[in-house]
Every structure is written in C-alpha cells, then in structure tokens.
PDB file of N, CA and C in Angstrom:
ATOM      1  N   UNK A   1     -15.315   8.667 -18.082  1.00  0.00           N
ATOM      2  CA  UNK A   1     -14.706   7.581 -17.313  1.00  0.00           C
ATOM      3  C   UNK A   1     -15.595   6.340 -17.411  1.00  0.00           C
ATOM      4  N   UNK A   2     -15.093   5.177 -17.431  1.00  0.00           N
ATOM      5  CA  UNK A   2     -15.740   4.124 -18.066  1.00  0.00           C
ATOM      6  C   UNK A   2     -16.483   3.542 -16.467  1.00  0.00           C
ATOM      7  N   UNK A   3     -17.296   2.892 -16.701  1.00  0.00           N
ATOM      8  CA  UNK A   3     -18.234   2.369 -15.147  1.00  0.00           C
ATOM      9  C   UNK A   3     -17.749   1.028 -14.974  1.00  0.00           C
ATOM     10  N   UNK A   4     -17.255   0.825 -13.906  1.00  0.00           N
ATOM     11  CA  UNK A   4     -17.064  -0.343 -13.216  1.00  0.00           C
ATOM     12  C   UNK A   4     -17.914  -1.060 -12.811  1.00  0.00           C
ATOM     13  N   UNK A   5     -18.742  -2.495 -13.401  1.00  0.00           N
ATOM     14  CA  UNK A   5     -19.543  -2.765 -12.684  1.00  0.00           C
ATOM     15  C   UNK A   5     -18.943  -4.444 -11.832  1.00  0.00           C
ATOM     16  N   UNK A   6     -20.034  -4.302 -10.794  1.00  0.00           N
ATOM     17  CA  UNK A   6     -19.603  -5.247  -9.609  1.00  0.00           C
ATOM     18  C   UNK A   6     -19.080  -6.613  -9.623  1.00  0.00           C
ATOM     19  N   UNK A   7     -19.279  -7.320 -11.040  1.00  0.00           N
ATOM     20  CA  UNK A   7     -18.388  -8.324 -11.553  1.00  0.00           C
ATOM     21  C   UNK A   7     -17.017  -7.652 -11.749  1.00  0.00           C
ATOM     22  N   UNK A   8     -16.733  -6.811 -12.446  1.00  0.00           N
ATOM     23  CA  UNK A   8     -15.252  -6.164 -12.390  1.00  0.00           C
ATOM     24  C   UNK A   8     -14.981  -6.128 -11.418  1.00  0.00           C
ATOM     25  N   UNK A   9     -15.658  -5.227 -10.467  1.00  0.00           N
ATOM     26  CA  UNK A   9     -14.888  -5.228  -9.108  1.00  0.00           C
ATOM     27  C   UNK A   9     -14.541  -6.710  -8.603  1.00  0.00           C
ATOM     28  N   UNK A  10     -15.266  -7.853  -8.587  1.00  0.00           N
ATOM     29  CA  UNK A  10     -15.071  -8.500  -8.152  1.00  0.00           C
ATOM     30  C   UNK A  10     -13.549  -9.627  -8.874  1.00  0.00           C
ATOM     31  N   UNK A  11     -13.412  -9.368 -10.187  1.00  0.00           N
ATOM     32  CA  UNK A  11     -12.073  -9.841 -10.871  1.00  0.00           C
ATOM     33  C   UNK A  11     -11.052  -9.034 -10.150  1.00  0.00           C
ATOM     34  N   UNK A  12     -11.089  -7.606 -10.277  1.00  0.00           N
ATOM     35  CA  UNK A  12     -10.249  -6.814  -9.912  1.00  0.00           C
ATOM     36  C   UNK A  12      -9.508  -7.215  -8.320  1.00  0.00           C
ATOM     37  N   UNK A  13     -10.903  -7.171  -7.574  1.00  0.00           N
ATOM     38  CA  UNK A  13     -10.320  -7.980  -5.876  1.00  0.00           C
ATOM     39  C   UNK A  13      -9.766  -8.994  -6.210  1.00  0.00           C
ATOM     40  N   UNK A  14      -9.691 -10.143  -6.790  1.00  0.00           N
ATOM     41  CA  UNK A  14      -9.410 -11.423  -6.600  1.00  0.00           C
ATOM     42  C   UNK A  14      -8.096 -11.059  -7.036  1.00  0.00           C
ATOM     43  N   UNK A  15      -7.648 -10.427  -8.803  1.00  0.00           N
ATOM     44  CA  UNK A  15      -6.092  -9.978  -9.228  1.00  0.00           C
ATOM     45  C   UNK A  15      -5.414  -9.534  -8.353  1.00  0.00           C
ATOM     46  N   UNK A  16      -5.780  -8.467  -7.737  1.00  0.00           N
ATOM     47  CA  UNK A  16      -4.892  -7.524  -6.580  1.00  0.00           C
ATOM     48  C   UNK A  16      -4.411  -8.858  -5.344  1.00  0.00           C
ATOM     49  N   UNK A  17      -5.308  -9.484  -4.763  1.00  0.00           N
ATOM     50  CA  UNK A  17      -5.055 -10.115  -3.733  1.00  0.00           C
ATOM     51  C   UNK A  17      -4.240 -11.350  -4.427  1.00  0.00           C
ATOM     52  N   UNK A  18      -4.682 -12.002  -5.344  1.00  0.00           N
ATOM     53  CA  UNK A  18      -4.189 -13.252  -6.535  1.00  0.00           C
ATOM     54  C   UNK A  18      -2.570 -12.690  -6.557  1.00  0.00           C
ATOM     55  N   UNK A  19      -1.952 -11.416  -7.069  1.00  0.00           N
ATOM     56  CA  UNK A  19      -1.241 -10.953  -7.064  1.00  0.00           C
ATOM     57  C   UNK A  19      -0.644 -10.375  -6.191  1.00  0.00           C
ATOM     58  N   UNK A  20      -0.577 -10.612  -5.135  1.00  0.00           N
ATOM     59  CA  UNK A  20      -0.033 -10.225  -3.868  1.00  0.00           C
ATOM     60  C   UNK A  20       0.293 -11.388  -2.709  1.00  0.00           C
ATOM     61  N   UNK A  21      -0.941 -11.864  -3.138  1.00  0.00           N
ATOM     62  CA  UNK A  21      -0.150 -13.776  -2.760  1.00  0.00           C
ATOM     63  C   UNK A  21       0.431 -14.539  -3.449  1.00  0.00           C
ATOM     64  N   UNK A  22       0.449 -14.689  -4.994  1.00  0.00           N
ATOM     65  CA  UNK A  22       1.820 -15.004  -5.650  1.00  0.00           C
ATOM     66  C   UNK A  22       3.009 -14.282  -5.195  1.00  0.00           C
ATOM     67  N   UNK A  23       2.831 -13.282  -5.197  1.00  0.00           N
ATOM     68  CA  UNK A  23       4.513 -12.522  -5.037  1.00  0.00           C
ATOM     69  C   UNK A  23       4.819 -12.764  -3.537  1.00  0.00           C
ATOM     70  N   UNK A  24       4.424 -12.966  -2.439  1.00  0.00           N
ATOM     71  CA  UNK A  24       4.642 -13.752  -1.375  1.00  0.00           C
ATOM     72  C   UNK A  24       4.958 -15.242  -1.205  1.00  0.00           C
ATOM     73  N   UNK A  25       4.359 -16.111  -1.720  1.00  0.00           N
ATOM     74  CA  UNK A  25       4.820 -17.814  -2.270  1.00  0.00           C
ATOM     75  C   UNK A  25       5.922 -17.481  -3.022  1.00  0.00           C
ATOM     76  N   UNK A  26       6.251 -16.939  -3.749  1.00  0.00           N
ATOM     77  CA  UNK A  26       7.601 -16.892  -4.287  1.00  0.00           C
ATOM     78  C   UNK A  26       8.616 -16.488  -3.767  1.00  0.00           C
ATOM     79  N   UNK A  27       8.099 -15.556  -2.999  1.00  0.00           N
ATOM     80  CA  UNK A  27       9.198 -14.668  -1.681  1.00  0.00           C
ATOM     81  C   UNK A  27       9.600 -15.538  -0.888  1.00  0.00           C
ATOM     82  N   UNK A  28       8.938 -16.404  -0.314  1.00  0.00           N
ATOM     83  CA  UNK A  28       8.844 -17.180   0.538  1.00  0.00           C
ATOM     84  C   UNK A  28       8.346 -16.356   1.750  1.00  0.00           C
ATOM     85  N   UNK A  29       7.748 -15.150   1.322  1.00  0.00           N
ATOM     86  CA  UNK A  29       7.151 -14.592   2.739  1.00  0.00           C
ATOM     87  C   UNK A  29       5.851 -15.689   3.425  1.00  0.00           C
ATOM     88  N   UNK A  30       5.030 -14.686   4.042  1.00  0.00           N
ATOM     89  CA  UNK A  30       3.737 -14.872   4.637  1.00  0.00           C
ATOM     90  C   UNK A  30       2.750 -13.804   4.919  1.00  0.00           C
ATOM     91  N   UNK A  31       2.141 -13.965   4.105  1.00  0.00           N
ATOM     92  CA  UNK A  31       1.100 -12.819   3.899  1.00  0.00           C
ATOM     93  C   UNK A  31      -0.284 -13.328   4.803  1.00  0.00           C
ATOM     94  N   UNK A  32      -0.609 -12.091   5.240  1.00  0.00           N
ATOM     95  CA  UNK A  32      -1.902 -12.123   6.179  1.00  0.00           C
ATOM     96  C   UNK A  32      -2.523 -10.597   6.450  1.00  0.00           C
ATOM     97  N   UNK A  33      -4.014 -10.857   6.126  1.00  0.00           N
ATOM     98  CA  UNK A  33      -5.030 -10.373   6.468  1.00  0.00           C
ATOM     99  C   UNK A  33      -5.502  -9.931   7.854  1.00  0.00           C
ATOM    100  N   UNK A  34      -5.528  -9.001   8.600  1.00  0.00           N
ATOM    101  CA  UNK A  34      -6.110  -8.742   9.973  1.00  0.00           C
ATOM    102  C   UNK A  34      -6.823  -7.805   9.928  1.00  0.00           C
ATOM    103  N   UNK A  35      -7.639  -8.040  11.366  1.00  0.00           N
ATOM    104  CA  UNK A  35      -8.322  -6.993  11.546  1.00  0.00           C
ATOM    105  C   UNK A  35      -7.873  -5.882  12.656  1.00  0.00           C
ATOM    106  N   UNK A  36      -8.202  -5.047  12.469  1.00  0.00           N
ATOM    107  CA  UNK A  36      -6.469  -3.770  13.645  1.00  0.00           C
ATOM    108  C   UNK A  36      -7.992  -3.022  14.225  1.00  0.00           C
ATOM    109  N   UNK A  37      -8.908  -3.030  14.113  1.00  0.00           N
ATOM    110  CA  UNK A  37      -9.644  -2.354  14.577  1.00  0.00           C
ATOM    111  C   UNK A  37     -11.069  -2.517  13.778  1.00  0.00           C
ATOM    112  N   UNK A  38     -12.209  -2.064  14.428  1.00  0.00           N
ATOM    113  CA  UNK A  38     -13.748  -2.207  14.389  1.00  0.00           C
ATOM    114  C   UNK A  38     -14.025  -1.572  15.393  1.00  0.00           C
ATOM    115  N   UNK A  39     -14.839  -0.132  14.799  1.00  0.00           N
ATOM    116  CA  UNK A  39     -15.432   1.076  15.107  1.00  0.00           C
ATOM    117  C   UNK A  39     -16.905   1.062  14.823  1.00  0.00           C
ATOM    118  N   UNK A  40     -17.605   1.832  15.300  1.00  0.00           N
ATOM    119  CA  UNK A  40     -19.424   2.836  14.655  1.00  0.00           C
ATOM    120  C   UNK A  40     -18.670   3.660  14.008  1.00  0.00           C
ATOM    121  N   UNK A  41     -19.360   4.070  13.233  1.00  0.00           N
ATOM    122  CA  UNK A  41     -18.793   5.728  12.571  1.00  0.00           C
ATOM    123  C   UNK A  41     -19.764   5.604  11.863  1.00  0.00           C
ATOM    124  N   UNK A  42     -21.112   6.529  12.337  1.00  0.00           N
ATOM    125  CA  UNK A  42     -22.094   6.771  11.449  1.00  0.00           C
ATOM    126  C   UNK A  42     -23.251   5.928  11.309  1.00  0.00           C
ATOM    127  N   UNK A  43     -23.483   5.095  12.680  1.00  0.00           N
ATOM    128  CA  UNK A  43     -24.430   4.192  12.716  1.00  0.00           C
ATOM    129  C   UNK A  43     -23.926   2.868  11.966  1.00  0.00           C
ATOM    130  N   UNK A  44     -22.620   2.753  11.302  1.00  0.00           N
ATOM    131  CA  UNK A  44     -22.466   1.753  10.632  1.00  0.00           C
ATOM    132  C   UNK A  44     -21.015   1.135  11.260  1.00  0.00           C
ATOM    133  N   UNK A  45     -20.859  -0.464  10.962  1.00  0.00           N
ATOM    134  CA  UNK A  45     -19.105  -0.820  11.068  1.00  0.00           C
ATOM    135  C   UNK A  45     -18.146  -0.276  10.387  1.00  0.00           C
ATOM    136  N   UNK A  46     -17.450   0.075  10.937  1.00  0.00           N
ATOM    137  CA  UNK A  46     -16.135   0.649  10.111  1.00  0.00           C
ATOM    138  C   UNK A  46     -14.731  -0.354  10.923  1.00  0.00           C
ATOM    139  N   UNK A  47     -13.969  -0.692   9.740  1.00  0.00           N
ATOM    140  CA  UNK A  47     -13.354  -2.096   9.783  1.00  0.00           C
ATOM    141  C   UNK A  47     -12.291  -1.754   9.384  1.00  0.00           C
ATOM    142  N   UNK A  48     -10.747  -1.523  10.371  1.00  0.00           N
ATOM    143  CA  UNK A  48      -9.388  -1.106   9.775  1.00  0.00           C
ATOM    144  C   UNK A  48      -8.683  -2.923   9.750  1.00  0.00           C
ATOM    145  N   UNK A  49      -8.350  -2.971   8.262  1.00  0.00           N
ATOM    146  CA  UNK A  49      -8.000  -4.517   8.128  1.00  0.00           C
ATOM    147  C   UNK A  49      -6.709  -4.148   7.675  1.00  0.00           C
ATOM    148  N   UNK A  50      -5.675  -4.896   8.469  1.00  0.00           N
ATOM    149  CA  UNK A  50      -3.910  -4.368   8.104  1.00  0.00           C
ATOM    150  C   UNK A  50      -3.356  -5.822   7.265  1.00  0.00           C
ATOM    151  N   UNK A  51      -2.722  -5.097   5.937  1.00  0.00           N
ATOM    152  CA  UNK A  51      -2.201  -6.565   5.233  1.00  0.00           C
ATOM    153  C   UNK A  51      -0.670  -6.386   5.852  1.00  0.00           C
ATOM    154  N   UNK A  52      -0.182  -7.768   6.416  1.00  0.00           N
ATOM    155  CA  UNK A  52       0.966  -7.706   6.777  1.00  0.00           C
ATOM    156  C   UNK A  52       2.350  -8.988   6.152  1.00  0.00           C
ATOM    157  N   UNK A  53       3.238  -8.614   6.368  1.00  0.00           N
ATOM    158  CA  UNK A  53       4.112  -9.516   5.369  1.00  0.00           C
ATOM    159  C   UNK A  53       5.232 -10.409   6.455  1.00  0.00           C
ATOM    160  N   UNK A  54       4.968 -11.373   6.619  1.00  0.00           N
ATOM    161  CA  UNK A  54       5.875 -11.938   7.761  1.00  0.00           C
ATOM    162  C   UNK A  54       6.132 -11.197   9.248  1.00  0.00           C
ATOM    163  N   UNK A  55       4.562 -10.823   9.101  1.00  0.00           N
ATOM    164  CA  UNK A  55       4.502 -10.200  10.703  1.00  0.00           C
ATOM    165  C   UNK A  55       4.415  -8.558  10.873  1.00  0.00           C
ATOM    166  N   UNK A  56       4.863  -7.946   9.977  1.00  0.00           N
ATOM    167  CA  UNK A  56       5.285  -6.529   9.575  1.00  0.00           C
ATOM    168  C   UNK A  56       4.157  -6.149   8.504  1.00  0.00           C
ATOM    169  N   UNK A  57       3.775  -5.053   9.438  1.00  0.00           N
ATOM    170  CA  UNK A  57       2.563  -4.195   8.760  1.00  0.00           C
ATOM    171  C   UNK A  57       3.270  -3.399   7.930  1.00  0.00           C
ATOM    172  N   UNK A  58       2.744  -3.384   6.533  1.00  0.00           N
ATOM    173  CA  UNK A  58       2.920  -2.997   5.321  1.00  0.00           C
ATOM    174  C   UNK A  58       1.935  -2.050   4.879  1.00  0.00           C
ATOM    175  N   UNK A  59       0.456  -1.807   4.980  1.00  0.00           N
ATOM    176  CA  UNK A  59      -0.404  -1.347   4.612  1.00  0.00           C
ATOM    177  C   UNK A  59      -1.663  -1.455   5.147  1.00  0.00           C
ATOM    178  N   UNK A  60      -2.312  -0.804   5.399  1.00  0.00           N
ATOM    179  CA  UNK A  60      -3.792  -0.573   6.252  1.00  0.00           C
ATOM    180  C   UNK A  60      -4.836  -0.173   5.462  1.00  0.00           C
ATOM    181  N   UNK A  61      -6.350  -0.942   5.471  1.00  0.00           N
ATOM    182  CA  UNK A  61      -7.169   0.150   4.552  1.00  0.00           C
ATOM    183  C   UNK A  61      -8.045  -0.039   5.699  1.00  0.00           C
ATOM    184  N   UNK A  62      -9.074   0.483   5.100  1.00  0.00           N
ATOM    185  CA  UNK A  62     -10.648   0.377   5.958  1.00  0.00           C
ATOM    186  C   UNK A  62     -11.714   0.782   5.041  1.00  0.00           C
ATOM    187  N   UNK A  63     -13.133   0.406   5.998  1.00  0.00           N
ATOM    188  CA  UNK A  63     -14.326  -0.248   4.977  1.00  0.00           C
ATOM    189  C   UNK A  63     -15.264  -0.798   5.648  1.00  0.00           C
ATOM    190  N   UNK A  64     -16.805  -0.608   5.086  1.00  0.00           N
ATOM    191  CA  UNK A  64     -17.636  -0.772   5.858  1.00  0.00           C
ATOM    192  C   UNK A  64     -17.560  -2.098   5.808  1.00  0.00           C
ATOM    193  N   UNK A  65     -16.731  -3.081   5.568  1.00  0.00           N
ATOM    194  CA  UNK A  65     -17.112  -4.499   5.392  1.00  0.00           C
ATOM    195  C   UNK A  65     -15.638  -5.059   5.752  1.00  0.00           C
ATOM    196  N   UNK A  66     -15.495  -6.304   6.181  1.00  0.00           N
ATOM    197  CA  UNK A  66     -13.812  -6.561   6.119  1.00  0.00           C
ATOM    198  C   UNK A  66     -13.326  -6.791   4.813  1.00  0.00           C
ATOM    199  N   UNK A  67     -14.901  -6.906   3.962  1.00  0.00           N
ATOM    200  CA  UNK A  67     -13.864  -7.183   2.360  1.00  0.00           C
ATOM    201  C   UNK A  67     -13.337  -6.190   1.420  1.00  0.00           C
ATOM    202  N   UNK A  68     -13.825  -4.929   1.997  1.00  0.00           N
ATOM    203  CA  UNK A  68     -13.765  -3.889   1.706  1.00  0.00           C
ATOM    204  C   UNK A  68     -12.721  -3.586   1.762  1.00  0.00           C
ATOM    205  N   UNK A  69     -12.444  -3.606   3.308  1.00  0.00           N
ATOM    206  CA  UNK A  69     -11.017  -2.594   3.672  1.00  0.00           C
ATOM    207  C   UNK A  69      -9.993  -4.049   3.206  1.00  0.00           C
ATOM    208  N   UNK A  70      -9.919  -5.298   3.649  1.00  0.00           N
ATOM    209  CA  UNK A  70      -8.558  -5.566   3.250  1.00  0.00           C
ATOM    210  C   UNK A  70      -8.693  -5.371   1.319  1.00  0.00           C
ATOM    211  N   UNK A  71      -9.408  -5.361   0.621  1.00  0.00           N
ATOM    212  CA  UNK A  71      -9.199  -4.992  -0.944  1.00  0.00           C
ATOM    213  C   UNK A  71      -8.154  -3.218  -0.766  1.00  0.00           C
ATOM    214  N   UNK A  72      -8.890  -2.773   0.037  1.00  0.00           N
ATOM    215  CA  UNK A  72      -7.331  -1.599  -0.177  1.00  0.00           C
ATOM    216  C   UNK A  72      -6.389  -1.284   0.463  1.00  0.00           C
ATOM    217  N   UNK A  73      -6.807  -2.303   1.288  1.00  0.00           N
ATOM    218  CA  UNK A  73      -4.989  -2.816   2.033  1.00  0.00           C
ATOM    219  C   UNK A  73      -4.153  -3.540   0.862  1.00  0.00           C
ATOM    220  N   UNK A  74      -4.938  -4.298   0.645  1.00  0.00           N
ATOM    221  CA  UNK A  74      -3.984  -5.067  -0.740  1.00  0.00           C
ATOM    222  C   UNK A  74      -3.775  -4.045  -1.594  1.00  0.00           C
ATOM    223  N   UNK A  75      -4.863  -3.554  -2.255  1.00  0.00           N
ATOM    224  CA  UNK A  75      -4.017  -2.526  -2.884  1.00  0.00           C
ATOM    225  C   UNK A  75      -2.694  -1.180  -2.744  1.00  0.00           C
ATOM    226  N   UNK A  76      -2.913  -0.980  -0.932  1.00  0.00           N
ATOM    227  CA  UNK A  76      -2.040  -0.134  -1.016  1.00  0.00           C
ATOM    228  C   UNK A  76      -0.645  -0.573  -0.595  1.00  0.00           C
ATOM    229  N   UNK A  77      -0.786  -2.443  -0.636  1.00  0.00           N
ATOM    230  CA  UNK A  77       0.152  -3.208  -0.486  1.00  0.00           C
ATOM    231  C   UNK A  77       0.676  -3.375  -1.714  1.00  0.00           C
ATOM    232  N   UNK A  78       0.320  -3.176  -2.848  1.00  0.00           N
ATOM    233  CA  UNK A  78       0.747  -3.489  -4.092  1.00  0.00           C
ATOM    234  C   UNK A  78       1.487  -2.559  -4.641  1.00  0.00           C
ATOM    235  N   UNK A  79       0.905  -1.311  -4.098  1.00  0.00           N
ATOM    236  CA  UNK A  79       1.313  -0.321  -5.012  1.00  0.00           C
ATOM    237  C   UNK A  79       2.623   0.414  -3.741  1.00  0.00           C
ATOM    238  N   UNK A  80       2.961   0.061  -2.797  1.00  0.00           N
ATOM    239  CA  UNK A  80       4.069  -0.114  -1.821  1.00  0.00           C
ATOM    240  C   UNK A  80       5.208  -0.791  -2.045  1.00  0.00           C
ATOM    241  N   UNK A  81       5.065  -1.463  -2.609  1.00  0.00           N
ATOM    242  CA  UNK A  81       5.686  -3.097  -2.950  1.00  0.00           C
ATOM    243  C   UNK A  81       6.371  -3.007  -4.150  1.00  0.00           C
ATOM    244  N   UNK A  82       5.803  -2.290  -5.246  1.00  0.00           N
ATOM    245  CA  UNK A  82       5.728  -1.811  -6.591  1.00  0.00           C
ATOM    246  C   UNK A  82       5.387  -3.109  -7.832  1.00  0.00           C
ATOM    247  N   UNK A  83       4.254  -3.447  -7.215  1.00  0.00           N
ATOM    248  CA  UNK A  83       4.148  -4.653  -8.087  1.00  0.00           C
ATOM    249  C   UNK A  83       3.041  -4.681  -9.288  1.00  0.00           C
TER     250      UNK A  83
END
C-alpha cells in the first residue's frame, strides 16, 4: 500500500471539501461545518464536527482536532451524496 504523506493529505482535505462546496454552489444549497460535540476521551479532545446541507445533518465525523473530524464528515458527506 502506497504511503500517504502529509502534503497529500493535505490536497486530499482541500479536494474532498473543494468538492463538496462546489456541488453545493451549484445546488444552490448551503453547506456548513459544526461542531455537535467536544469530549476528553483519553486525556485528549475529541471533537464530533457534523457537515450539514441547508440545515439538515447529512454526516458526522470526529477527531482529535476540528480539522480532523470535519475532513470525515466531508468525506462521509461525499460518499452519501455519491459524488
């Protein structure tokens, strides 16, 4: 399996989200980022960030960081969406 390093990841976040807010501007939706919750779990933050589409929660991730979890909110907004 090939290694991802942290510049990829970082193209990869920007496509997924890049691509999930185009297909909203075209929708004419409204896409938004939240935060649904911030926990400890393990001495550390744990961060449930919900991507939602004109108000309507679509997908939830979480992550020790908020950039974390909304990257797989978007993603599991994308792959919901079928885009």
């Amino acid at each position: 399996m090939p290694y991802l390093f942290i510049d990829d990841l970082e193209i990869i976040e920007i496509n997924i989200k890049n691509k999930l807010y185009g297909w909203a501007n075209k929708n004419g939706k409204s896409l938004e980022f939240e935060t649904l919750n911030e926990k400890f779990e393990n001495g550390r933050r744990l961060f449930t960030i919900g991507a939602t589409i004109d108000g309507e929660l679509i997908a939830e991730g979480k992550g020790y960081n908020k950039k974390d979890a909304s990257q797989v909110a978007a993603q599991l907004a994308v792959d919901k969406l079928g885009l």
